[in-house]
Protein backbone atom coordinates (compact mmCIF):
# COMPACT_ATOMS: atom_id res chain seq x y z
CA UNK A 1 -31.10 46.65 46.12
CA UNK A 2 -33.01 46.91 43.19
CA UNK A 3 -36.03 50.05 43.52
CA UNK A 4 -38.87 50.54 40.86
CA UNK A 5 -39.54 54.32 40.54
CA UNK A 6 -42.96 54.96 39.53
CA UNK A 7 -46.04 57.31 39.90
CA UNK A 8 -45.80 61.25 39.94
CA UNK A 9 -44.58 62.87 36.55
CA UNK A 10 -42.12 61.92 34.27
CA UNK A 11 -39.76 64.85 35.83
CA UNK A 12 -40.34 63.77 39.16
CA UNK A 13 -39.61 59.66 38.61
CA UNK A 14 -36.43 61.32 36.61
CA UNK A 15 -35.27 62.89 39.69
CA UNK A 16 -35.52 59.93 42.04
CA UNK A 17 -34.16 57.44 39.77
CA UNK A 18 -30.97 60.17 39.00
CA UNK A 19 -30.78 60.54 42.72
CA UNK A 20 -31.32 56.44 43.60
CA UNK A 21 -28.76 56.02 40.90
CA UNK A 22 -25.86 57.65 42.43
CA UNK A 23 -26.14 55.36 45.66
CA UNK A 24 -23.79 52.59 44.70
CA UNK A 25 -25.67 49.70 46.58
CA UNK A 26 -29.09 50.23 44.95
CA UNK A 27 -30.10 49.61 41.12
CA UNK A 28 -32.88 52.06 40.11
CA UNK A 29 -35.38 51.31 36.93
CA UNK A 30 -37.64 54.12 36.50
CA UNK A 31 -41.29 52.96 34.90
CA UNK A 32 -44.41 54.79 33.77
CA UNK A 33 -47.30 57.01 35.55
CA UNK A 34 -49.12 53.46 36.46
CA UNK A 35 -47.44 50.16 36.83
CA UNK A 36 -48.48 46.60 35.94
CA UNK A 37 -47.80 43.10 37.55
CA UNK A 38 -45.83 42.03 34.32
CA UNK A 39 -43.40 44.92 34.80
CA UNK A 40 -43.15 43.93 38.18
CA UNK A 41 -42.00 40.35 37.27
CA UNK A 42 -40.16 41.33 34.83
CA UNK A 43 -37.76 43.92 37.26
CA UNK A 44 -38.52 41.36 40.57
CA UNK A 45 -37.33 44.93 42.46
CA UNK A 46 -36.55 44.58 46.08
CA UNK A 47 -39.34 47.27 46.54
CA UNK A 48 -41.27 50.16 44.92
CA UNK A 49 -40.94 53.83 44.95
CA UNK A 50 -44.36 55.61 44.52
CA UNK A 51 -44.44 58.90 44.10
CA UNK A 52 -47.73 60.80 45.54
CA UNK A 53 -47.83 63.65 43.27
CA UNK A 54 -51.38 65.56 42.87
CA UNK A 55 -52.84 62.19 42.29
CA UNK A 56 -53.20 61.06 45.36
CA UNK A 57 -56.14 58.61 45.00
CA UNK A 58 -54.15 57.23 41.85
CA UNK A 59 -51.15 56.57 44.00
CA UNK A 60 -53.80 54.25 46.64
CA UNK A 61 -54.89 52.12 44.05
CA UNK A 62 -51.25 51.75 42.32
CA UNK A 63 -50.19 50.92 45.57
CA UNK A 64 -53.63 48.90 46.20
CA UNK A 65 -53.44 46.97 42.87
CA UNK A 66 -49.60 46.38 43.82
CA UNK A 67 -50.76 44.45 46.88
CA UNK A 68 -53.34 42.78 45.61
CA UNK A 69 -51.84 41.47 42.45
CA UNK A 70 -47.81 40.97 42.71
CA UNK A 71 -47.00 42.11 46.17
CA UNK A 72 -43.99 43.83 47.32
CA UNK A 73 -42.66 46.54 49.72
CA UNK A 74 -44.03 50.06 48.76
CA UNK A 75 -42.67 53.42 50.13
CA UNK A 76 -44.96 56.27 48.97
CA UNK A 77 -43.14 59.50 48.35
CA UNK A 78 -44.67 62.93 48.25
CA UNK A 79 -43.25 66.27 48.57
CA UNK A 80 -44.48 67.00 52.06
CA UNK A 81 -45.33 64.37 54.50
CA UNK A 82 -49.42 64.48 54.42
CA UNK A 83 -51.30 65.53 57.82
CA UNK A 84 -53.23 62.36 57.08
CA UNK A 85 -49.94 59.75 56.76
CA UNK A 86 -51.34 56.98 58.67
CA UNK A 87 -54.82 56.63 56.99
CA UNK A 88 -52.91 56.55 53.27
CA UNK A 89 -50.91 53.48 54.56
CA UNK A 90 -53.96 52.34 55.84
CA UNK A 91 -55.75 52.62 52.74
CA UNK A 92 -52.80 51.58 50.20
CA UNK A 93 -51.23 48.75 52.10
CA UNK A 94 -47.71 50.84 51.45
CA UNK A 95 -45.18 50.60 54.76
CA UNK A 96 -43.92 53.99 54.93
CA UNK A 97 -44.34 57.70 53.77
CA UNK A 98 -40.85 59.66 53.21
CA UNK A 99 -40.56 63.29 51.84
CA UNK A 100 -38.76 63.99 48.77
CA UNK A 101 -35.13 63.65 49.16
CA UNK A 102 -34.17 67.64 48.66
CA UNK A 103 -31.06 67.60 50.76
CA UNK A 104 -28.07 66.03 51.77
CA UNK A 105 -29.59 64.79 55.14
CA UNK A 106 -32.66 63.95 53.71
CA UNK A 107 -31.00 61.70 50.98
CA UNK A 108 -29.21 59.86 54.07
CA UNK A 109 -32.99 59.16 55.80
CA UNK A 110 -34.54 58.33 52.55
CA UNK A 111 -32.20 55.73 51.28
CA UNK A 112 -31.82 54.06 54.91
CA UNK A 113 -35.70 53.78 54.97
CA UNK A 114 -35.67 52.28 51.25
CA UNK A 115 -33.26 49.53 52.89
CA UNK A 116 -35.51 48.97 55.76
CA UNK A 117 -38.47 48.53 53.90
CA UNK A 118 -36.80 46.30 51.83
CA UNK A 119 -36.35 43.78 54.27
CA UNK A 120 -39.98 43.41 55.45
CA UNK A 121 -41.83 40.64 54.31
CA UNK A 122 -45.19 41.57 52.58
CA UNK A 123 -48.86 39.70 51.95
CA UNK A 124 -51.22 39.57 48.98
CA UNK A 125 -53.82 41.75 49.92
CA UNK A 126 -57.55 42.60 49.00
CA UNK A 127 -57.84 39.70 47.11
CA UNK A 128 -61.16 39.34 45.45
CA UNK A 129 -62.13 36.06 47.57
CA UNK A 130 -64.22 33.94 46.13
CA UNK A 131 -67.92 33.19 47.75
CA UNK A 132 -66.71 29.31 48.67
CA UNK A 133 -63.68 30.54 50.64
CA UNK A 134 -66.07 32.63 53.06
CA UNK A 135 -68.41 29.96 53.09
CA UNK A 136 -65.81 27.33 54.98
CA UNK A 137 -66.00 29.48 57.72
CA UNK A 138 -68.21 28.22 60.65
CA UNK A 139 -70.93 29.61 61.79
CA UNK A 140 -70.38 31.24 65.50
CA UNK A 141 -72.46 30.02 68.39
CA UNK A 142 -74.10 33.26 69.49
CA UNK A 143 -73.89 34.55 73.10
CA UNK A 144 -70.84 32.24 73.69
CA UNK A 145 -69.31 34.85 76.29
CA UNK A 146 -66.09 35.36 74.15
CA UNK A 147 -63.94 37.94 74.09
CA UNK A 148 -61.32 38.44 71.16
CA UNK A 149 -58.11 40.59 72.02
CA UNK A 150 -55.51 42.05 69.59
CA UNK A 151 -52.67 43.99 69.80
CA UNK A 152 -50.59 45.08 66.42
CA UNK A 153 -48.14 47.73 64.98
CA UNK A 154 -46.45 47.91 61.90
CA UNK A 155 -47.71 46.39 58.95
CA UNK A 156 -51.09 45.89 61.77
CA UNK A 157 -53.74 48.33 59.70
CA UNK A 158 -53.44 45.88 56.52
CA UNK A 159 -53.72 42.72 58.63
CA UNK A 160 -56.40 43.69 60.86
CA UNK A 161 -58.58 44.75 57.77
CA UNK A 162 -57.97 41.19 56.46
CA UNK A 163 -59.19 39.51 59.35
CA UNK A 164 -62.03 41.70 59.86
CA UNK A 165 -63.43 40.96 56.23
CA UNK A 166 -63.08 37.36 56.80
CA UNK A 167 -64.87 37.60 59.97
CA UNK A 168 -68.31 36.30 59.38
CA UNK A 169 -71.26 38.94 59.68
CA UNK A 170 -72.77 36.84 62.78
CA UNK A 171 -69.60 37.01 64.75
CA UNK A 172 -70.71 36.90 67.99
CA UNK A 173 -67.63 37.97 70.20
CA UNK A 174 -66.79 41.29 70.94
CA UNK A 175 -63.04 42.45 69.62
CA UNK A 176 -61.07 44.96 71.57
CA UNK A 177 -57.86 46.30 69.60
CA UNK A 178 -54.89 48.16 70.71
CA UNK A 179 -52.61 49.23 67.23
CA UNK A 180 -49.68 51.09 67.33
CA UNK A 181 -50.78 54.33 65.46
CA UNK A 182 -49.58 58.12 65.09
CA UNK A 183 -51.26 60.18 67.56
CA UNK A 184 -54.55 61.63 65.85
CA UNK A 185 -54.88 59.11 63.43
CA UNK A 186 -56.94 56.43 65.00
CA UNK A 187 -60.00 58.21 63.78
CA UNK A 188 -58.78 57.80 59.99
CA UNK A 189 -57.87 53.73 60.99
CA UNK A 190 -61.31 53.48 62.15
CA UNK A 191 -62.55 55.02 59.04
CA UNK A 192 -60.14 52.37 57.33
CA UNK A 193 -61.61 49.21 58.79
CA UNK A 194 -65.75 50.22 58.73
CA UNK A 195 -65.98 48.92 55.14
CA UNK A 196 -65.84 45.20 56.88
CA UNK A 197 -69.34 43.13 57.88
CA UNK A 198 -68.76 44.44 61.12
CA UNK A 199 -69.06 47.26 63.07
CA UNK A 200 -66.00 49.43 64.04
CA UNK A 201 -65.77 51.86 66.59
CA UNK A 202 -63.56 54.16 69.08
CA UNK A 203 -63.94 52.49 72.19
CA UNK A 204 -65.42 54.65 74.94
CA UNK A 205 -64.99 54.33 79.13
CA UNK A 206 -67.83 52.67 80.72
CA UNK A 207 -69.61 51.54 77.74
CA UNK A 208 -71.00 48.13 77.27
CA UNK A 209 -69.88 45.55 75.13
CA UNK A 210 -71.71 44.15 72.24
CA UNK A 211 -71.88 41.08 70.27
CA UNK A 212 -69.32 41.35 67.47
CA UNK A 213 -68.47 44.79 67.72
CA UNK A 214 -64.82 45.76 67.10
CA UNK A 215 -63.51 48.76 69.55
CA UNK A 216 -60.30 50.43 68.81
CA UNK A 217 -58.17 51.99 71.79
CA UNK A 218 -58.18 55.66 71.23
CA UNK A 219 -55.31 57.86 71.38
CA UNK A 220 -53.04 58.14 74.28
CA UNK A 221 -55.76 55.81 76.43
CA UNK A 222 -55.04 51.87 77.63
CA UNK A 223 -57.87 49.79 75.96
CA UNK A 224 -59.61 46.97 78.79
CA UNK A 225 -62.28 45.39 80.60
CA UNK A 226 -63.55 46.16 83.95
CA UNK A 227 -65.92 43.37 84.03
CA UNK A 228 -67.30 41.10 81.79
CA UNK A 229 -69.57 43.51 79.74
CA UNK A 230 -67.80 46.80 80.52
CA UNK A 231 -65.01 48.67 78.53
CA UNK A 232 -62.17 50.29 80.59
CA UNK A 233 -60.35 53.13 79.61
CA UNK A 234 -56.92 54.76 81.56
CA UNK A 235 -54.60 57.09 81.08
CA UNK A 236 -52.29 55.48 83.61
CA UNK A 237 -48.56 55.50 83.35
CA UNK A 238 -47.35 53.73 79.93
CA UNK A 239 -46.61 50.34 79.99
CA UNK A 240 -42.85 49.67 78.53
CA UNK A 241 -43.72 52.85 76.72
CA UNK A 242 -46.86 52.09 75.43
CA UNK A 243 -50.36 53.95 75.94
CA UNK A 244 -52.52 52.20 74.27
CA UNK A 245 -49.98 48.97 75.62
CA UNK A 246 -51.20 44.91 74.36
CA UNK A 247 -50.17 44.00 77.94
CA UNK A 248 -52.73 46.47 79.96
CA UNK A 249 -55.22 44.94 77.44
CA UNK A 250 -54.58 41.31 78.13
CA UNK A 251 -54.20 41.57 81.70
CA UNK A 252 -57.28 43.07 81.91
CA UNK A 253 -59.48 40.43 79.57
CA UNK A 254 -57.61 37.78 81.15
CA UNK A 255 -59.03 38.67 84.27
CA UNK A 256 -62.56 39.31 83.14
CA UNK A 257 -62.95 36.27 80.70
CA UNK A 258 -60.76 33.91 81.39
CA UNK A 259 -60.97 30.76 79.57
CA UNK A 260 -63.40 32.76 77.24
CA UNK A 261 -60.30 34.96 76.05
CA UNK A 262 -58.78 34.57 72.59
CA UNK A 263 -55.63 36.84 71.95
CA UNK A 264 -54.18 37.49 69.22
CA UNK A 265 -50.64 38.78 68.46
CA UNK A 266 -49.98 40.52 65.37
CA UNK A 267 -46.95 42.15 62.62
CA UNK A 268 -45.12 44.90 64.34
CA UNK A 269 -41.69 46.06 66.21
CA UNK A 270 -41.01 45.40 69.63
CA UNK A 271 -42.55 42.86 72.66
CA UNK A 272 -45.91 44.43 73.60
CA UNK A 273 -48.22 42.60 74.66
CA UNK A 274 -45.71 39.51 75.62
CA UNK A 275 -46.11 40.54 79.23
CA UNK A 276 -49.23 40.15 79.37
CA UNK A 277 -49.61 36.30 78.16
CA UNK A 278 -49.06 35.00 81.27
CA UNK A 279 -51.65 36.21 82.50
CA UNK A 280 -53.80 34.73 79.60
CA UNK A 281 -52.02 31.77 79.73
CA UNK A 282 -52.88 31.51 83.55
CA UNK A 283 -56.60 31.93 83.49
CA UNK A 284 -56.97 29.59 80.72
CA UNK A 285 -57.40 31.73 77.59
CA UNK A 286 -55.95 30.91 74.22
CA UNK A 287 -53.30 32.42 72.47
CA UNK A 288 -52.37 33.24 68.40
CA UNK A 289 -49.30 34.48 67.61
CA UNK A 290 -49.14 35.85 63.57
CA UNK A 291 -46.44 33.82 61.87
CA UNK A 292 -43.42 34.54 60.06
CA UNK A 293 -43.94 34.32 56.39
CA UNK A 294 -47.48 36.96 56.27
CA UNK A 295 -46.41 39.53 59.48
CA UNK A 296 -44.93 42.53 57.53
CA UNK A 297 -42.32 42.77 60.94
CA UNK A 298 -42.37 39.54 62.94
CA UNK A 299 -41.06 41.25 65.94
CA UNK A 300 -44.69 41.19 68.00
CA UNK A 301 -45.15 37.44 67.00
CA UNK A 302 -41.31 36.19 67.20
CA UNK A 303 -41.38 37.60 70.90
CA UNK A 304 -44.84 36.01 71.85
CA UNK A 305 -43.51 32.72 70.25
CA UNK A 306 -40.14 32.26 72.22
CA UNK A 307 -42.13 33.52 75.14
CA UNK A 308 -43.68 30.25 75.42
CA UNK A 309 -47.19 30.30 75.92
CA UNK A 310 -48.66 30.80 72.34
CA UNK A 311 -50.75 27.90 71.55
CA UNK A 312 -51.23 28.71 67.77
CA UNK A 313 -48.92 30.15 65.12
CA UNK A 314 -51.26 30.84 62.01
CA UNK A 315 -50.87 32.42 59.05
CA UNK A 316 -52.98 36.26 58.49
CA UNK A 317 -55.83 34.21 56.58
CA UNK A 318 -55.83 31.12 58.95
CA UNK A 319 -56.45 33.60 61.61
CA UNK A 320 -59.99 34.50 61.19
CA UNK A 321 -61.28 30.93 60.80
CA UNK A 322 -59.68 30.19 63.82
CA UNK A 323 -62.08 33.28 65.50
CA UNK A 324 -64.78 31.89 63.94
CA UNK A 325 -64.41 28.30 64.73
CA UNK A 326 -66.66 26.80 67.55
CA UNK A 327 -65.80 27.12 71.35
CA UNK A 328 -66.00 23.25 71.38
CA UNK A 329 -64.06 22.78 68.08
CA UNK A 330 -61.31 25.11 69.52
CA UNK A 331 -61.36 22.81 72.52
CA UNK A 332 -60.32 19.66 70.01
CA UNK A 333 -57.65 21.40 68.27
CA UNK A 334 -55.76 22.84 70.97
């Protein structure tokens, strides 16, 4: 395994690559303060090393410009794990945070992350898009009754941000999303994913649903509908270990909406969520499984494939024009 060491200071990278070094299975190159897209061709590592140091907006854009430019798995590295992990990997697009390797135990976790993380499969993100690819999106037909349903884990912060700035500003479905998230972080996602056209927002128990408003389950809560126009909170008993769990969610909206449901599975560990497409699958609703080459883990979307009742397997940017496409012209192509 070959693992870029950047970011930090020069004594730092030293460190890491001297440590990396001594593990016979991986290859370490140390490089500079920065890093460019023709080092990163040049090395073709298996996946990069970025060390937080006291620059920690420097290390987001590294890690940003990374992603965008010549992607591949990044593990940011700081000295102690920051209170605010989950928004960073929000924000960067990296896959993991790991403390400093300053022990013998610590060196074991560290390199077994480094070969995890250099398995997953990563996207090109934040892509400056041009105006003509946002353009081919249709126009939604407003007060449709839709209701748009997604459930994601790892890798799901990145892809949901994708979708949601491809989403047209007009969008007239409501989108209800359960992620996988760190408890007392799903503040700092929501934070993440307000920069899009439309509005994000912790959804609350009771409230009423609006035209293309995105809700995000909040912590330790299941995320549903009790009716068509109402927003359902519980803290009932997990569902295969998950609370927020896709499958509460999707049993729910199937119920509610029907043939007016669109789910959507995204990247992450695990089956949730697969449960619950029978239900969807039942009352009519269509289903969109994430596929293999753009999830960052296709466990989520492998599961809802062999399942059996996904009627779409898109790739992350075919996803929101399929949102966006007509009721009628999703009708044609199913």
């Amino acid at each position: 395994m070959r693992v870029a060491v950047a970011g930090g200071s020069e004594e730092e990278r030293d460190a890491l690559r001297i440590l990396l070094s001594a593990v016979p299975a991986i290859e370490a190159s140390m490089l500079g303060r920065s890093i460019s897209a023709g080092a990163l061709a040049r090395l073709e590592p298996s996946l990069v090393a970025l060390i937080v140091g006291d620059a920690l907006e420097d290390a987001i854009e590294i890690a940003r410009r990374i992603m965008g430019e010549a992607p591949k798995p990044v593990v940011l590295v700081a000295t102690v794990r920051p209170e605010n992990a989950d928004e960073l990997l929000a924000r960067s697009g990296a896959l993991a945070i790991v403390e400093f390797p300053v022990d013998e135990a610590r060196q074991r976790r560290f390199v077994a992350t480094l070969e995890a993380m250099a398995e997953v499969k990563v996207v090109r993100r934040w892509r400056r898009e041009s105006p003509a690819v946002r353009s081919i999106l249709p126009p939604p037909a407003r007060g449709d009754g839709r209701l748009v349903a997604i459930v994601s884990s790892t890798g799901g912060p990145g892809a949901l941000q994708r979708i949601l700035s491809q989403l047209p500003a007009n969008f007239a479905s409501p989108i209800l999303v359960v992620q996988h998230i760190a408890g007392g972080f799903v503040e700092s996602l929501v934070r993440s994913l307000g920069g899009t056209h439309l509005p994000v927002k912790l959804a609350q128990d009771g409230e009423t649903l609006r035209p293309g408003t995105v809700y995000i389950a909040p912590d330790n809560h299941h995320l549903g509908v009790s009716s068509r126009n109402t927003i359902m909170l519980s803290q009932g008993s997990p569902v295969e270990g998950f609370r927020p769990s896709g499958t509460f969610l999707f049993e729910a909206a199937a119920k509610a909406f029907g043939p007016q449901l669109t789910v959507v599975v995204l990247t992450g560990m695990g089956r949730d969520g697969v449960a619950g497409l029978r239900a969807v699958h039942e009352n009519g609703g269509t289903i969109i499984a994430q596929d293999r080459e753009t999830s960052a883990v296709f466990g989520m979307p492998k599961a809802a494939i062999e399942n059996g009742y996904v009627d779409r397997v898109l790739p992350l940017d075919e996803i929101a024009r399929e949102l966006a496409a007509p009721t009628e012209l999703r009708g044609a192509m199913a």
